[in-house]
Protein backbone atom coordinates (compact mmCIF):
# COMPACT_ATOMS: atom_id res chain seq x y z
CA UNK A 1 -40.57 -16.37 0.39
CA UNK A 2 -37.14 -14.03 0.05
CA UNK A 3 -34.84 -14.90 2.91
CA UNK A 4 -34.91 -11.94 5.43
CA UNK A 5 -32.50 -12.59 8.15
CA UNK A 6 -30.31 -9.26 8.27
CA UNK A 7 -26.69 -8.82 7.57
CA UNK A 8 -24.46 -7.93 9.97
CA UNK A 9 -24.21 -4.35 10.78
CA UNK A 10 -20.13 -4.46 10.06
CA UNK A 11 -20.84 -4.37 6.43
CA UNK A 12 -23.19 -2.09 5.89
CA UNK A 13 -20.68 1.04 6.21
CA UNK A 14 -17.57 -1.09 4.31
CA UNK A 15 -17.69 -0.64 0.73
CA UNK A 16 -15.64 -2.30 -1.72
CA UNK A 17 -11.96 -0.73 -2.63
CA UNK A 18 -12.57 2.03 -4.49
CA UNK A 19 -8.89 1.72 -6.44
CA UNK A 20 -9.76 -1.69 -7.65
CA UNK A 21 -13.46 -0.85 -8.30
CA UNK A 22 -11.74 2.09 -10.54
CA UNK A 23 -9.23 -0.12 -12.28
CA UNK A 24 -11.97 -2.42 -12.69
CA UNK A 25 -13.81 0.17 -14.92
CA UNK A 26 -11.19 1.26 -16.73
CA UNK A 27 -10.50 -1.72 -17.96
CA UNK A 28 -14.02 -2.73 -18.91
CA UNK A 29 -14.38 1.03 -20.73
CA UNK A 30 -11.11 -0.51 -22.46
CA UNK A 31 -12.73 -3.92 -23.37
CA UNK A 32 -15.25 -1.95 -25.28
CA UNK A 33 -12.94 0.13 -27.42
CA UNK A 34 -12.63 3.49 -25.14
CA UNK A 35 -9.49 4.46 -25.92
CA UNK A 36 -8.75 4.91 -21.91
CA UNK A 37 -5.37 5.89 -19.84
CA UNK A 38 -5.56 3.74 -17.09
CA UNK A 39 -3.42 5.33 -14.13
CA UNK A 40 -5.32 4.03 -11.32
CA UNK A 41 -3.20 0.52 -10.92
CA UNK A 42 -1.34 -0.21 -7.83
CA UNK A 43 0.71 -2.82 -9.82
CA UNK A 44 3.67 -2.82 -11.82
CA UNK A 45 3.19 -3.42 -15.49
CA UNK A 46 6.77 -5.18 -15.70
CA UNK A 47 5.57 -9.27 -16.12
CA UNK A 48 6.95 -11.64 -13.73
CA UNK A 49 10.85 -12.17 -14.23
CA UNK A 50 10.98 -16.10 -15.73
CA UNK A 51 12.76 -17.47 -12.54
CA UNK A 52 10.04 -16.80 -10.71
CA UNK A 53 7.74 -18.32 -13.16
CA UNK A 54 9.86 -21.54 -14.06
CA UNK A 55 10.01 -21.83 -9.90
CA UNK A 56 6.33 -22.00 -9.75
CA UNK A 57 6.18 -24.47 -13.06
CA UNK A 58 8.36 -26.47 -11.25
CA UNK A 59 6.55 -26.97 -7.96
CA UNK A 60 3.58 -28.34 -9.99
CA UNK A 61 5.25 -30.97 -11.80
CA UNK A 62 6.95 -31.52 -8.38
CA UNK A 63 3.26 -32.03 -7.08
CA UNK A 64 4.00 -29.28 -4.70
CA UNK A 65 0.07 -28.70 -4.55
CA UNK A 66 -0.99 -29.44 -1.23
CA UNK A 67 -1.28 -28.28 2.10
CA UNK A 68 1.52 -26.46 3.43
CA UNK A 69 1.68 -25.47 7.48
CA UNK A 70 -0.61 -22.67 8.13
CA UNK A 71 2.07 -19.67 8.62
CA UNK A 72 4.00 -20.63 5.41
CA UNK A 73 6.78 -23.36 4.36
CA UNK A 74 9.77 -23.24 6.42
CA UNK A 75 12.28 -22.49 3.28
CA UNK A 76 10.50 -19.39 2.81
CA UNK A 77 10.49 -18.56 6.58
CA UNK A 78 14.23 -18.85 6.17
CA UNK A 79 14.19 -16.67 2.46
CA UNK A 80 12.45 -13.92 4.63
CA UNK A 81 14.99 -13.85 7.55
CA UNK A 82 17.67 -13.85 4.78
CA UNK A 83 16.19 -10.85 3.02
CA UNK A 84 16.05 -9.14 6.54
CA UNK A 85 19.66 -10.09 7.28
CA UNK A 86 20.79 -8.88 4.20
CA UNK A 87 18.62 -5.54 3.54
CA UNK A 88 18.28 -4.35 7.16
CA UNK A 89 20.57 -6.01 9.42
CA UNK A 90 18.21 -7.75 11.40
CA UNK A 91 17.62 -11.22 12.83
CA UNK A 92 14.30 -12.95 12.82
CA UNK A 93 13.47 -16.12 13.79
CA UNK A 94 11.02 -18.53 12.01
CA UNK A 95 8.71 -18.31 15.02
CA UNK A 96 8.38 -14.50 14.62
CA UNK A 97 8.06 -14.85 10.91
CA UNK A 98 4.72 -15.73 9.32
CA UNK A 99 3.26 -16.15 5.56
CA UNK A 100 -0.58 -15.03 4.14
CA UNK A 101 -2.29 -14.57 1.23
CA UNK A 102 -1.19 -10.71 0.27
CA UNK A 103 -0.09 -8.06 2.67
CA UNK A 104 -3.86 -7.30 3.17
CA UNK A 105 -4.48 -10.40 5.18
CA UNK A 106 -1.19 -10.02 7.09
CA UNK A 107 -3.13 -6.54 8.07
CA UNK A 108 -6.35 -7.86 8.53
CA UNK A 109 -4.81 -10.75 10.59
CA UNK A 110 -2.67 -7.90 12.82
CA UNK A 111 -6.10 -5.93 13.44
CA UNK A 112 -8.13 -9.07 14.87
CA UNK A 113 -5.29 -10.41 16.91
CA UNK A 114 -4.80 -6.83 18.72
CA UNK A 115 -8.51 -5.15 18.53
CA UNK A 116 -11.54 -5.74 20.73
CA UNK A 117 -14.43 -3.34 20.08
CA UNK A 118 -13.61 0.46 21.11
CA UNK A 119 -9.49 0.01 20.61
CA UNK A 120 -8.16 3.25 18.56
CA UNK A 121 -5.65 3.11 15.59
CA UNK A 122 -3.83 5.88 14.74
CA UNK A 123 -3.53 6.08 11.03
CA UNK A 124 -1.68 9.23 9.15
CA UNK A 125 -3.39 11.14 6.73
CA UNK A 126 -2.89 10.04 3.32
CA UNK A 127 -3.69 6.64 4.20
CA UNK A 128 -3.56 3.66 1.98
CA UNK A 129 -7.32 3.02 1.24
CA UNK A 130 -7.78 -0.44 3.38
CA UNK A 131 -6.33 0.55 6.61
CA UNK A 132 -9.43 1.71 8.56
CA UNK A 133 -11.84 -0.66 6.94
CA UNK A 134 -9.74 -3.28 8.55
CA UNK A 135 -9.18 -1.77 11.38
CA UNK A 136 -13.13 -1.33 11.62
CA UNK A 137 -13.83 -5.05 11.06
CA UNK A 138 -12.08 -6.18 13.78
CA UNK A 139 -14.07 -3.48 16.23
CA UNK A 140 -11.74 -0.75 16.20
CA UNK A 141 -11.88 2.93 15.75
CA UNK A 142 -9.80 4.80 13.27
CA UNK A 143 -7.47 8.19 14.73
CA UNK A 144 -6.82 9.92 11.94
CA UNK A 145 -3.30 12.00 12.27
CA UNK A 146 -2.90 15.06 8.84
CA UNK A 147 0.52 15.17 7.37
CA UNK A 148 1.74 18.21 6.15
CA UNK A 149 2.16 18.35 2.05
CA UNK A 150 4.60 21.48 2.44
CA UNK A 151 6.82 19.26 4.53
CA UNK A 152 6.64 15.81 2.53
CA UNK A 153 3.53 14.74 4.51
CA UNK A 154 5.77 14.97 7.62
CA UNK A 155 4.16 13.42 11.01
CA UNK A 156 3.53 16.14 13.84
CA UNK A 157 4.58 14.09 16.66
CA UNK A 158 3.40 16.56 19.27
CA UNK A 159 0.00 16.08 17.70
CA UNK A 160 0.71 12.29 17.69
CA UNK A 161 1.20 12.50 21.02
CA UNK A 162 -1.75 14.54 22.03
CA UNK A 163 -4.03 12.01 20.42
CA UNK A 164 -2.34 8.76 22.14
CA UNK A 165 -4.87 7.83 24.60
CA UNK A 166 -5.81 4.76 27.07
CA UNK A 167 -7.54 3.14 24.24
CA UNK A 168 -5.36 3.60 21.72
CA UNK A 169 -3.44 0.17 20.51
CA UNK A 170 -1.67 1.01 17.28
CA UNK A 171 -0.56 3.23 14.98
CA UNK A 172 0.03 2.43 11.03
CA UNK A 173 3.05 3.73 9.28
CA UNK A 174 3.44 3.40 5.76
CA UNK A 175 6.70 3.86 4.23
CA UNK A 176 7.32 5.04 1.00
CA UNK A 177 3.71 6.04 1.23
CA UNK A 178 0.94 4.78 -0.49
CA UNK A 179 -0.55 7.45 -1.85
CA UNK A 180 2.25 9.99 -1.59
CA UNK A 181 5.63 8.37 -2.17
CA UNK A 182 6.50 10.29 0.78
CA UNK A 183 9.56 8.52 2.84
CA UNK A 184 9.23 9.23 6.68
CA UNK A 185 12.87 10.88 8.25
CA UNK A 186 15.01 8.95 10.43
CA UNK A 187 14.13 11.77 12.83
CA UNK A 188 10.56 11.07 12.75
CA UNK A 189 10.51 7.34 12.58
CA UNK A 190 12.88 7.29 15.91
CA UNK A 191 9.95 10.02 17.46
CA UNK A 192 7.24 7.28 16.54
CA UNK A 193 9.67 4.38 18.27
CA UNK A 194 10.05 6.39 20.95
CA UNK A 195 6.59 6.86 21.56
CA UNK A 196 5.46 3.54 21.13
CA UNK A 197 7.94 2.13 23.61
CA UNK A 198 6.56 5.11 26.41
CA UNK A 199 3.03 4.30 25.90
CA UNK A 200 3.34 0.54 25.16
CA UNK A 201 1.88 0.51 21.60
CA UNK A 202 2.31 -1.78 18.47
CA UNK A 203 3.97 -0.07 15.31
CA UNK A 204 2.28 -1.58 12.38
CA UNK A 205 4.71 -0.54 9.21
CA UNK A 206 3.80 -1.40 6.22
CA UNK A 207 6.87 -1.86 3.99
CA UNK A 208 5.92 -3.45 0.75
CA UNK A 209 7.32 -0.42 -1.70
CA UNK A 210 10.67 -1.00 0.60
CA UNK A 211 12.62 -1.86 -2.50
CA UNK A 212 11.04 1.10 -4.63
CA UNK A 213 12.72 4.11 -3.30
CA UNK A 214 14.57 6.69 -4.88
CA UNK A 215 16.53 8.44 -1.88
CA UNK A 216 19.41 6.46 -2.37
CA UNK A 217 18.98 4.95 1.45
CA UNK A 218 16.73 2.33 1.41
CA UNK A 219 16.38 -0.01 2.05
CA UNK A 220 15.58 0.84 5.57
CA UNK A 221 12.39 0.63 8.17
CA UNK A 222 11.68 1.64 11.73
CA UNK A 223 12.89 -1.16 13.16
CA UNK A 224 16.35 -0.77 11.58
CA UNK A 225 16.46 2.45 12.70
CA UNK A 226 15.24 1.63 16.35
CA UNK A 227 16.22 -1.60 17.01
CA UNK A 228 15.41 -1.39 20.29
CA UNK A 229 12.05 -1.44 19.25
CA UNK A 230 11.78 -4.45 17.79
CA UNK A 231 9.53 -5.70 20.15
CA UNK A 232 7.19 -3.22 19.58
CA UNK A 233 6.95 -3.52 15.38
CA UNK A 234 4.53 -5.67 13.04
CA UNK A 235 6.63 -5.80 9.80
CA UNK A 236 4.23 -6.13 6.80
CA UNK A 237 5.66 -6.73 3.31
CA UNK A 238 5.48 -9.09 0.48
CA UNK A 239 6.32 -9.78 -3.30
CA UNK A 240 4.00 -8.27 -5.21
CA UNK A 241 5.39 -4.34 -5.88
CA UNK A 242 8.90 -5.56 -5.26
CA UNK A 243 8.98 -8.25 -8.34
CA UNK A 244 5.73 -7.26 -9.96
CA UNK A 245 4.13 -10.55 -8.31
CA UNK A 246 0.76 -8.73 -7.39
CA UNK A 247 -1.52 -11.63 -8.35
CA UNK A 248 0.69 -14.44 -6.82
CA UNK A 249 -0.53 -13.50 -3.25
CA UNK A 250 2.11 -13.28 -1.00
CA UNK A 251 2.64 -11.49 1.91
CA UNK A 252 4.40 -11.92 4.93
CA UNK A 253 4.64 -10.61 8.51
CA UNK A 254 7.53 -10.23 11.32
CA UNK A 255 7.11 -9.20 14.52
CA UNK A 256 6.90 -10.60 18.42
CA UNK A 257 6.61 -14.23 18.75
CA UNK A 258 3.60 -13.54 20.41
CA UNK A 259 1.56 -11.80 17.75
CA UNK A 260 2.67 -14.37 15.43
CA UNK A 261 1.17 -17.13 17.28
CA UNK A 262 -2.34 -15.08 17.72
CA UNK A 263 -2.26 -14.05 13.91
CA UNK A 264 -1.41 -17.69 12.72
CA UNK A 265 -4.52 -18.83 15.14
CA UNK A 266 -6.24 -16.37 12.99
CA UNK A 267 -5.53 -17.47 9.69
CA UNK A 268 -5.92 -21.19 10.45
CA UNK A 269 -9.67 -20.62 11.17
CA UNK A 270 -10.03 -18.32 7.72
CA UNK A 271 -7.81 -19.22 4.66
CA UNK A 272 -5.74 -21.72 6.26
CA UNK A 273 -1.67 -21.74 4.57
CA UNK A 274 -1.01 -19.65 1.18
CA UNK A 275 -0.99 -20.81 -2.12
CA UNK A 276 1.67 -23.54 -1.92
CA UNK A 277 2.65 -22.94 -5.63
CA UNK A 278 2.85 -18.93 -5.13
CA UNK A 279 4.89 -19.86 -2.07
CA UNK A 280 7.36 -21.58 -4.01
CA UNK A 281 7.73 -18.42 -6.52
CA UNK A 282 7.78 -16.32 -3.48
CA UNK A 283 11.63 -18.52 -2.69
CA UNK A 284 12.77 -17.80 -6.08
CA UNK A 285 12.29 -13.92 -5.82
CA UNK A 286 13.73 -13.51 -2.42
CA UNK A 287 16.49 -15.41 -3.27
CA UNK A 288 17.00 -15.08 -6.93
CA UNK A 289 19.27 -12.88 -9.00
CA UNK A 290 17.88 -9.38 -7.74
CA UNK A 291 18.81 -7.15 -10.98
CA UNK A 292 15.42 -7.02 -11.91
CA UNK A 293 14.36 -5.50 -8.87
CA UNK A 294 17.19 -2.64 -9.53
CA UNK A 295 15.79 -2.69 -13.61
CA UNK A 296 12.36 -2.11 -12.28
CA UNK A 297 13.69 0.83 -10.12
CA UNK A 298 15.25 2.50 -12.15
CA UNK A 299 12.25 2.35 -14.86
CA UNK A 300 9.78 3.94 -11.90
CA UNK A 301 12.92 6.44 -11.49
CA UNK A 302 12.50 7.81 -14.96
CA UNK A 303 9.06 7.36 -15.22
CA UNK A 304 8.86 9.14 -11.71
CA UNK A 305 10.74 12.56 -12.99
CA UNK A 306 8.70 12.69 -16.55
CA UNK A 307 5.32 12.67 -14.70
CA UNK A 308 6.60 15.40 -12.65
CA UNK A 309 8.08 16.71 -15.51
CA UNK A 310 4.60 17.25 -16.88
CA UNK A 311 2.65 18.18 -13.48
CA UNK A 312 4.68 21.27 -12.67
CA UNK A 313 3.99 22.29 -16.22
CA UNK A 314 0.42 22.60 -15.85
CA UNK A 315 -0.81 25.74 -13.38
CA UNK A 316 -2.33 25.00 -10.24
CA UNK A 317 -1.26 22.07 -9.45
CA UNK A 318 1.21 21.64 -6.48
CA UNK A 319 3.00 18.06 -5.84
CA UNK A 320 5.46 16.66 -3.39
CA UNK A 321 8.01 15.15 -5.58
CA UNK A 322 7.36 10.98 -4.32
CA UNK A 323 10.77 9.72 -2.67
CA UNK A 324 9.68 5.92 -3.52
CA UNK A 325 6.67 4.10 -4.97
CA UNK A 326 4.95 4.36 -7.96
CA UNK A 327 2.35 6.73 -7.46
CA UNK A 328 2.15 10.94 -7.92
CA UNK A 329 -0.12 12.59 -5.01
CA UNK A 330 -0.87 16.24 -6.86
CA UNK A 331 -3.36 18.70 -5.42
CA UNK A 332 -5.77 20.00 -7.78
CA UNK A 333 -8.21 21.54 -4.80
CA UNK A 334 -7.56 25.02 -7.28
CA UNK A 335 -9.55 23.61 -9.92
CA UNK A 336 -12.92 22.75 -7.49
CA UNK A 337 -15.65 25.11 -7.96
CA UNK A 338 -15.50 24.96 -11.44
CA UNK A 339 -17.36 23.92 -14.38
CA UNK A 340 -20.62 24.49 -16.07
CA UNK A 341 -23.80 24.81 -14.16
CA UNK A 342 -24.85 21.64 -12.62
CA UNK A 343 -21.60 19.89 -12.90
CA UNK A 344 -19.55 22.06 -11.31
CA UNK A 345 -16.35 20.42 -9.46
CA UNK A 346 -16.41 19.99 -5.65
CA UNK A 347 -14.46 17.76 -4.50
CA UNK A 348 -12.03 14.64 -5.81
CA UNK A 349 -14.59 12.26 -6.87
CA UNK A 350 -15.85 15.11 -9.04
CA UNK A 351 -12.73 15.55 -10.40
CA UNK A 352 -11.93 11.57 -10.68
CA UNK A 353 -15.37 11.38 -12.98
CA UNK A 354 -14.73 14.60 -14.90
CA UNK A 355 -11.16 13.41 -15.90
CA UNK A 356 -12.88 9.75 -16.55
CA UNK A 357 -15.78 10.86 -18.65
CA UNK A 358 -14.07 13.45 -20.06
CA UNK A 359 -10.38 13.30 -20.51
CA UNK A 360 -10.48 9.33 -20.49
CA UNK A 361 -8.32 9.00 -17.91
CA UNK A 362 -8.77 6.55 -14.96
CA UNK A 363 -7.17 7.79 -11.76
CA UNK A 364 -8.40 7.82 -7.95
CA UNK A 365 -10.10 10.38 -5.86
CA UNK A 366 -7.83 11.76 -3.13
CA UNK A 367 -11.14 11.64 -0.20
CA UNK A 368 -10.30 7.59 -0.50
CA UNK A 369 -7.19 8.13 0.95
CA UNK A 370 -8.44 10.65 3.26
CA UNK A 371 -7.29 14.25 2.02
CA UNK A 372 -10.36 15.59 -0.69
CA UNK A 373 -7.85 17.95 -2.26
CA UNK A 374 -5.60 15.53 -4.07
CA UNK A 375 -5.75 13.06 -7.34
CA UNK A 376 -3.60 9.75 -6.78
CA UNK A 377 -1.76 9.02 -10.10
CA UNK A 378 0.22 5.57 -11.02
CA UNK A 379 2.91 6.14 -12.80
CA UNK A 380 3.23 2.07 -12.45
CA UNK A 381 3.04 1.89 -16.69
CA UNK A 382 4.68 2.76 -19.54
CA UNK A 383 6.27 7.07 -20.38
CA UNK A 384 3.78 6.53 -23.68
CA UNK A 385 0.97 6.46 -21.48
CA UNK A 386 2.43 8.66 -18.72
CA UNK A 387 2.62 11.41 -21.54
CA UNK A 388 -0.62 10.74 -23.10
CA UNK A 389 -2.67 10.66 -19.86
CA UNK A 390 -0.77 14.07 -18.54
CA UNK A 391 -1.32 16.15 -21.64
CA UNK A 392 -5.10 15.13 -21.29
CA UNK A 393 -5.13 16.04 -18.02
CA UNK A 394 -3.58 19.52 -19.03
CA UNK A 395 -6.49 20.44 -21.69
CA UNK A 396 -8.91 18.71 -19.34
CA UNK A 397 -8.03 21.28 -16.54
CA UNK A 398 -8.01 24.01 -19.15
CA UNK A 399 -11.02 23.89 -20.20
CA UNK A 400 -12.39 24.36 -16.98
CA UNK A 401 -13.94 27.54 -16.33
């Protein structure tokens, strides 16, 4: 007899990320000879720099493979408040400093230390894909708040504002942006402070592209900005776009003492301390030589202004130039409604299989991130493949009727 007992009913809405499930198949289209441009990566094709690596080669002849304390080593507690001293100007102590496996469980931890069922988020609009699925597994209820493409996806506080309500706990602020590239204003970012401290909510900014910004001012967050709202902020950020560490692991959060405690509670009862080895690497990059991290920049620089070199080329398409990141945000809403009979364009995940199936390039559908009229591009790979995929894309859009 087939077991019977049913799941619970918090998974049957949450599907799995659609920008890994993407990369996934572009990569197995790949494996079987399809001669495919993948540009759907969130990771930097750069390899780990070798210090990292030796670090981590080290700690295993060292034996360093065993439990560590559930919120992270102390040495990299004290590499973190370094990096905040010496990026930002601010002080953190180890007790408001913890470590997880990836940014993602910092987030996930954040949501089911704050949510009970019924709490609101506000999350801006484009959102990095994950945000309201975790913010649904813990109980809560998603806000969505537009930004404005003709003004850099720029917040409309007044509207922020409007939607604050008694339920509301959070917002999530994600700067550069993940989709976009967009960088929030100073202007802006003290409006969001100031609103938080009013109405008593937690900032959640997530700052992992920190490091990847091309405005010349970075980098720089919220809480540097406002410090008086330090109390107020849940820091998110890690290795992985910073020194192309994505598999490693490693994320970290800063924030009240208080949430700290309830998220380490958290992750004590579900994947207990990070990988010890990763956490070792994790020292190495922090405190390492740091010209790689400026080589890498300036690499995404270059690769940044080709792709947009090549977007404003092709008609219809608007973008916001990205101010940081890796990733090109162009809507190509002027090319729905078109096609031959029956497979006719409607919306972005049209558009994401068309360009798939028929231009062989892998990118992902804008509705993920919650705006149906844009494509999200990587530009996180080589100006060979940058040029290739974009001149594909330009005959694939012209032979659209």
């Amino acid at each position: 007899m087939s077991w019977t007992i049913p799941f619970a009913r918090r998974v049957h809405g949450l599907r799995p990320s659609p920008t890994l499930a993407i990369n996934t198949k572009a990569r197995a289209l790949k494996a079987e000879g399809v001669d495919i441009v993948n540009l759907s990566a969130g990771e930097p094709d750069f390899d780990t720099p070798d210090h990292i690596k030796e670090a981590a080669i080290q700690a295993i002849r060292d034996g360093f493979t065993k439990y560590t304390p559930v919120g992270g080593i102390p040495e990299l507690k004290d590499a973190i408040a370094y990096r905040f001293i010496n990026d930002y100007g601010l002080t953190y102590r180890p007790e408001e400093i913890m470590i997880s496996t990836g940014g993602k469980q910092v987030l996930y931890n954040i949501a089911q230390a704050i949510l009970d069922p019924g709490d609101e988020v506000i999350v801006p609009v484009p959102y990095w894909v994950s945000y309201p699925a975790i913010v649904e597994l813990a109980g809560g209820k998603v806000r969505p708040l537009q930004g404005d493409p003709a003004r850099d996806f720029a917040l409309d506080i007044e509207a922020l504002r409007s939607m604050i309500t008694p339920k509301t706990k959070a917002i999530i602020i994600n700067s550069p942006s993940n989709p976009s590239g967009a960088i929030y204003s100073r202007d802006d970012l003290k409006a969001i402070a100031k609103l938080a401290l009013e109405k008593d909510l937690l900032i959640i900014t997530d700052d992992i592209y920190d490091q990847i910004r091309f405005d010349g001012q970075g980098p720089e967050d919220i809480v540097s900005i406002v410090p008086e709202a330090k109390d107020h902020v849940a820091v998110v950020n890690g290795v992985s776009k910073t020194y192309a560490m994505t598999g490693w692991r490693i994320g970290y959060l800063a924030g009240p003492e208080r949430l700290i405690g309830m998220a380490t509670r958290i992750q004590s009862q579900s994947t207990s301390n990070p990988n010890s080895i990763a956490q070792k690497a994790a020292l190495a990059a922090l405190l390492g030589p740091q010209d790689c991290v400026r080589r890498m920049r300036k690499a995404f620089l270059e690769r940044r202004d080709r792709i947009m070199e090549m977007l404003r080329a092709i008609p219809g398409i608007s973008c916001t130039e990205p101010k940081g990141t890796f990733y090109v945000f162009p809507d190509l809403s002027s090319y729905y409604g078109r096609g031959p009979a029956g497979h006719r364009i409607e919306g972005s995940l049209d558009m994401a299989d068309y360009l798939l199936e028929e231009a062989r390039i892998a990118a992902v559908p804008g509705i993920v991130f919650g705006d149906d009229r844009f494509i999200r591009f990587s530009y996180a790979t080589g100006i060979e493949a940058i040029e290739e995929g974009m001149d594909r894309l330009r005959r694939a859009l012209a032979r659209l009727e």
